[in-house]
Protein backbone atom coordinates (compact mmCIF):
# COMPACT_ATOMS: atom_id res chain seq x y z
CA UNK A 1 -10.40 -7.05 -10.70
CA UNK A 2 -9.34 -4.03 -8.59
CA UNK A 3 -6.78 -1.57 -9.82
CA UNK A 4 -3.95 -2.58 -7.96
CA UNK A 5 -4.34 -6.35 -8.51
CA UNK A 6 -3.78 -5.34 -12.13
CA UNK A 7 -1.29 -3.66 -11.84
CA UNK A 8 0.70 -6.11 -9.62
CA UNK A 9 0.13 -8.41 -12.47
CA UNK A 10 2.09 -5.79 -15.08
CA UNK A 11 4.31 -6.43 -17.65
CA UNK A 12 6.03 -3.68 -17.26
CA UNK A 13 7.08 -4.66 -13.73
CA UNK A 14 9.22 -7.17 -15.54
CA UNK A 15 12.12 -6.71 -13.24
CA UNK A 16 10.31 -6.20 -9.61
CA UNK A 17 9.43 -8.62 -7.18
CA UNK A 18 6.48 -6.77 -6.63
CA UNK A 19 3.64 -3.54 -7.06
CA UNK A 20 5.04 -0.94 -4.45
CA UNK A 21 3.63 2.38 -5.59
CA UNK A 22 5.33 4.02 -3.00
CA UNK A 23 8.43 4.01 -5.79
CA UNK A 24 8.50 6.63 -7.88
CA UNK A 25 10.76 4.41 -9.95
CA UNK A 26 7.91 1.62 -10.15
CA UNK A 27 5.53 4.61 -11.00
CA UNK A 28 7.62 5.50 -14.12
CA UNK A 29 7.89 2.14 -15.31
CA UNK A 30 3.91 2.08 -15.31
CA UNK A 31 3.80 5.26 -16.78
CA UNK A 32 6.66 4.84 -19.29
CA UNK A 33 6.13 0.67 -20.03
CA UNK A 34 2.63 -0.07 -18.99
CA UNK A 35 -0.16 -1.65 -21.22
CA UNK A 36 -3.60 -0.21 -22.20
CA UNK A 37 -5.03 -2.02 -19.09
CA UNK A 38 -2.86 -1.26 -16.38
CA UNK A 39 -3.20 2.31 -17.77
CA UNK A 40 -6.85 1.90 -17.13
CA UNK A 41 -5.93 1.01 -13.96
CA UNK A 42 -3.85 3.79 -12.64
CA UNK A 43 -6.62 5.89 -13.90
CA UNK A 44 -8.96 4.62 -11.94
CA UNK A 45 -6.56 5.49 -8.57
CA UNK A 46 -5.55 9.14 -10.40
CA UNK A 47 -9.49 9.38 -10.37
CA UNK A 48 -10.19 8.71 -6.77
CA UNK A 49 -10.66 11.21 -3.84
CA UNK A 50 -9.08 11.73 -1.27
CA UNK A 51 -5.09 12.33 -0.53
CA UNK A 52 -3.35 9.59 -1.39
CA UNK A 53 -5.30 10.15 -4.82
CA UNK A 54 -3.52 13.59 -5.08
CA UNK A 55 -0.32 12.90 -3.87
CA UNK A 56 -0.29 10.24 -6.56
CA UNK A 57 -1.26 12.70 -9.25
CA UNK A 58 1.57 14.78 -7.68
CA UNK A 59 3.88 12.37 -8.17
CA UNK A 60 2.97 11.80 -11.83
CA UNK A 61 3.44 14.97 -12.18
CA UNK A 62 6.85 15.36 -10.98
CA UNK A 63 8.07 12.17 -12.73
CA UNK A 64 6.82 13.68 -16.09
CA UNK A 65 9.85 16.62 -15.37
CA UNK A 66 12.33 14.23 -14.23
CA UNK A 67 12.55 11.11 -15.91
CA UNK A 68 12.22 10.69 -20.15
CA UNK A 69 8.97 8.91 -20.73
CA UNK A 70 7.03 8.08 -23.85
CA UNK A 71 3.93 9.88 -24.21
CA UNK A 72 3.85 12.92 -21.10
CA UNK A 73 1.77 15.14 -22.77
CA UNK A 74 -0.81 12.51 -23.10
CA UNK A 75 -0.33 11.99 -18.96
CA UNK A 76 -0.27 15.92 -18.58
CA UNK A 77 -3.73 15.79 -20.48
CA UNK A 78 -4.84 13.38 -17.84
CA UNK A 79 -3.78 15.36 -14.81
CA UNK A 80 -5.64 18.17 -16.10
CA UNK A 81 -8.54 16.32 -16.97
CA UNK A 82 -8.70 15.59 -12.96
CA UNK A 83 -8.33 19.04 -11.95
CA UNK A 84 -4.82 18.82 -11.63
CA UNK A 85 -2.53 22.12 -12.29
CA UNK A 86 -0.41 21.78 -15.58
CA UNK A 87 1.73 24.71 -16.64
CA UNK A 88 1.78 23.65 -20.80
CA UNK A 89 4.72 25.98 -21.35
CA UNK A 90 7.23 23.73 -19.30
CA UNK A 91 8.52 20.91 -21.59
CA UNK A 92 8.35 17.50 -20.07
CA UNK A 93 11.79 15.03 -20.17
CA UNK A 94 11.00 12.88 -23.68
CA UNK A 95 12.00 9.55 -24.47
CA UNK A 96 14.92 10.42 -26.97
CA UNK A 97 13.01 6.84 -29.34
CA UNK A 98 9.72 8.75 -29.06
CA UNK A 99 8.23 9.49 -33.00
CA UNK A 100 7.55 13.25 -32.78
CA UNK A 101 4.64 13.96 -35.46
């Protein structure tokens, strides 16, 4: 199955109609909500070349700042992984229910 076919199929797109990627607010929900696979999934697009691969990392990146997610380090670490520029002395909006260890 192709990345965006799972993650049209997402449980964490409980309350869309549909995938639309385009939304930054459908982005965060995948980021925030999103299960092991459809993880997987955005990967794979974070992964591929080309600009719309970029801007999408770009937008990851931006979300991270703006909206409380669980996890954004662990998404920062991915981003970085693929080249992308993370400055790891700005502190990412956190879930205020996120266990800190």
């Amino acid at each position: 199955m192709n990345p965006l076919e799972v993650l049209a199929r997402s449980r964490a797109l409980w309350n869309r109609e549909r995938l639309d990627l385009e939304s930054n607010e459908i982005l965060a929900q995948i980021v925030d909500r999103g299960s092991l696979e459809d993880w997987r999934a955005l990967y794979q697009l974070l992964c591929a070349e080309g600009d719309q691969a970029s801007r999408l990392r770009e937008r990851i990146h931006e979300i991270l700042f703006k909206v409380p997610t669980g996890r954004p380090h662990f998404w920062l670490a991915v981003l970085a992984g693929l080249g992308h520029r993370v400055d790891w002395s700005a502190e990412p909006k956190r879930d205020p229910g996120e266990i800190l260890h």
